[in-house]
Protein backbone atom coordinates (compact mmCIF):
# COMPACT_ATOMS: atom_id res chain seq x y z
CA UNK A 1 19.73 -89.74 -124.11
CA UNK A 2 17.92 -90.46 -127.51
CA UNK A 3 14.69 -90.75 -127.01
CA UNK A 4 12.37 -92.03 -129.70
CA UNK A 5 9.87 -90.52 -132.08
CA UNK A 6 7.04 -92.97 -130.56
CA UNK A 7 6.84 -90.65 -127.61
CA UNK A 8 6.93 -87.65 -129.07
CA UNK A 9 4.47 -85.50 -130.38
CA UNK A 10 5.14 -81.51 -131.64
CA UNK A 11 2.31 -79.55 -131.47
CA UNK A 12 2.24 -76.14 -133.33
CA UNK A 13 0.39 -72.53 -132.64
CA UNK A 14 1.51 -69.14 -131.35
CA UNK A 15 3.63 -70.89 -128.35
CA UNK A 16 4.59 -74.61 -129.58
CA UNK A 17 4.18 -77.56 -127.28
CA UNK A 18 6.65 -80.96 -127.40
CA UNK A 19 5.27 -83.08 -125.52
CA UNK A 20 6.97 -86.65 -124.56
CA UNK A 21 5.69 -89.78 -122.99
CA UNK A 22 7.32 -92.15 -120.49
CA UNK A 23 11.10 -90.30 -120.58
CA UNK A 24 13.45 -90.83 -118.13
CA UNK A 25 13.71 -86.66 -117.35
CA UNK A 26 9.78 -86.86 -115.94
CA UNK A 27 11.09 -86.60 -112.51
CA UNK A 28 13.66 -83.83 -113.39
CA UNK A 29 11.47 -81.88 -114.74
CA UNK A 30 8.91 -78.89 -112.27
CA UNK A 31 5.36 -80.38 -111.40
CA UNK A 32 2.94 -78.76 -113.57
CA UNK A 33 -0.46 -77.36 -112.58
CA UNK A 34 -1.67 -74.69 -114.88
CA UNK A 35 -5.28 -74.87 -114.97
CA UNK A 36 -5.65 -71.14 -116.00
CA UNK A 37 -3.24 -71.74 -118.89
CA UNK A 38 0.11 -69.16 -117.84
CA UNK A 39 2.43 -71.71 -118.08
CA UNK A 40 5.20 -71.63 -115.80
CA UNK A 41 9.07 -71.27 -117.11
CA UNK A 42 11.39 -74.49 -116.80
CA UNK A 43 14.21 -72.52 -114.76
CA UNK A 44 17.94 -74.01 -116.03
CA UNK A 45 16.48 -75.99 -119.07
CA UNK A 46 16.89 -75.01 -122.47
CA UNK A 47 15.61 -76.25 -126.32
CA UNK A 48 16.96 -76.42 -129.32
CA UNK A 49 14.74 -77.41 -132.37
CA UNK A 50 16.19 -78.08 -136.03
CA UNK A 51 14.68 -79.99 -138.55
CA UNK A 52 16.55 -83.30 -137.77
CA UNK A 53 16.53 -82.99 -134.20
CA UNK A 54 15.34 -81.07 -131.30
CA UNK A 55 17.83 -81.08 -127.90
CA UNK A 56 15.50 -80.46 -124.74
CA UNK A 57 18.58 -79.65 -122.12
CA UNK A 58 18.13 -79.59 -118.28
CA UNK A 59 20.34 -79.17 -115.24
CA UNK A 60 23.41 -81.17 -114.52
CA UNK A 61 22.98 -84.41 -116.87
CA UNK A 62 19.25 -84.14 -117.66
CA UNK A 63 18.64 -83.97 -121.07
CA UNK A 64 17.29 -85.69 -124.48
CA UNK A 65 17.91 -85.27 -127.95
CA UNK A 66 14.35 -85.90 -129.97
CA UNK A 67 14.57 -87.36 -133.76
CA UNK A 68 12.67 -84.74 -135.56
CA UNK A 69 12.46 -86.19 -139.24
CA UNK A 70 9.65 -87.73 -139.51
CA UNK A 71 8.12 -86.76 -136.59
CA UNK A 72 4.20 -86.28 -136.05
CA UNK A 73 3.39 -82.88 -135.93
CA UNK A 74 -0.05 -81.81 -135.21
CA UNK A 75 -1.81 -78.16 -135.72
CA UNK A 76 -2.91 -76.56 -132.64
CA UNK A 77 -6.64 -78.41 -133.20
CA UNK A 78 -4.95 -81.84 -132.69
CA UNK A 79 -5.22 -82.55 -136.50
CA UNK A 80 -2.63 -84.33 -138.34
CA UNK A 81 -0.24 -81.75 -140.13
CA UNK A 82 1.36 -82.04 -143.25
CA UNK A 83 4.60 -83.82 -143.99
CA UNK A 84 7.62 -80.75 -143.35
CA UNK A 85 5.38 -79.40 -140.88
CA UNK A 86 9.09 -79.71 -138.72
CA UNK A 87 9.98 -76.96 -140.21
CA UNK A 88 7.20 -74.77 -139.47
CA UNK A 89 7.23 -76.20 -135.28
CA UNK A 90 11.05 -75.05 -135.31
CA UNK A 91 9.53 -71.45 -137.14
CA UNK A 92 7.22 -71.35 -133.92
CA UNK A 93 9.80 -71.93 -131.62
CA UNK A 94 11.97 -69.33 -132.86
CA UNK A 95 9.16 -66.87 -133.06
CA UNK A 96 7.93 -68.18 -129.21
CA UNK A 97 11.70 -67.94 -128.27
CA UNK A 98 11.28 -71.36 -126.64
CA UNK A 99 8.13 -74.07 -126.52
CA UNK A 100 5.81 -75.57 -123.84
CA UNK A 101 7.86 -78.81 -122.93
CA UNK A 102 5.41 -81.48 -120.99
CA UNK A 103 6.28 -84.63 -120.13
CA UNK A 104 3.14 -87.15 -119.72
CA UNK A 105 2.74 -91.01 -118.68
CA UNK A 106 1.71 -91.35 -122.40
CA UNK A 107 0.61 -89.68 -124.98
CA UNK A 108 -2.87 -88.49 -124.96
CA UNK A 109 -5.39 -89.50 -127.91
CA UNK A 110 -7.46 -86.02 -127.62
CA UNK A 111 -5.88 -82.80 -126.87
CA UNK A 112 -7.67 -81.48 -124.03
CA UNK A 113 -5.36 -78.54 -122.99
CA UNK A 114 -7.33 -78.20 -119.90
CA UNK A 115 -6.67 -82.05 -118.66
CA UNK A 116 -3.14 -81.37 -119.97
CA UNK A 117 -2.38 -78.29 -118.07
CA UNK A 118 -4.04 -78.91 -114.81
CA UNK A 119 -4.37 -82.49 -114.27
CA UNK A 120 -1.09 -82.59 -111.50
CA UNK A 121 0.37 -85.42 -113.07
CA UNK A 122 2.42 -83.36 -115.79
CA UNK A 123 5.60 -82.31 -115.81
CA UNK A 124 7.21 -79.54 -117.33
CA UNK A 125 6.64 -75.51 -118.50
CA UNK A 126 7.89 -73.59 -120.85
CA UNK A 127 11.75 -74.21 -121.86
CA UNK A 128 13.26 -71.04 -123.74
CA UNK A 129 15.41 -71.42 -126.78
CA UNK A 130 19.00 -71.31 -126.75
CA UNK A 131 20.22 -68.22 -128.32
């Protein structure tokens, strides 16, 4: 499924985060609860992240392909990045070996990793690359 760059948002740092609002995987996709911040791994899911798209890959059918040109990338602060940021989030990624996938209701205005990570309603952990 393509999904569209509205409910996306790549965030960058040391261990990248995609996170994706209102997708039809939600309920695929591991409860979350991580309130101390060791994010659990997303067992049979994969990621792939290029500069034009990034292909988040789950068991059986479960799956979405992400337009990543023009997508809003945001430092790990929650500030606006730079345009070709992409780049860099797919540099993280590699370096991570895989990124935090979380899949929301919507899209948060603040990044509040604590909210995020324990709140329950999240869905999600980390998804390693494909090789």
């Amino acid at each position: 499924m393509l999904l569209t760059p509205e409910k996306t948002l790549f965030v960058r740092g040391s261990t990248p985060v995609l996170l994706l609002a209102d997708v039809p995987i939600h309920d695929v996709l591991p409860v979350l609860n991580a309130p101390d911040g060791a994010v659990p791994r997303c067992e049979g899911w994969s990621i792939v992240s290029k500069l034009t798209l990034c292909v988040v890959d789950g068991p059986g059918e479960a799956g979405l392909v992400v337009p990543a040109v023009g997508a809003a990338v945001l430092d790990g602060e929650g500030g606006i990045s730079r345009p070709g940021d992409m780049a860099d989030w797919c540099a993280d990624t590699e370096q991570a070996g895989g990124a935090v996938v979380l899949s929301l209701d919507q899209l948060p205005e603040v990044l509040d990793w604590a909210r995020l990570l324990g709140s329950g309603s999240a869905r999600g952990g980390f998804v390693p690359s494909l090789a």
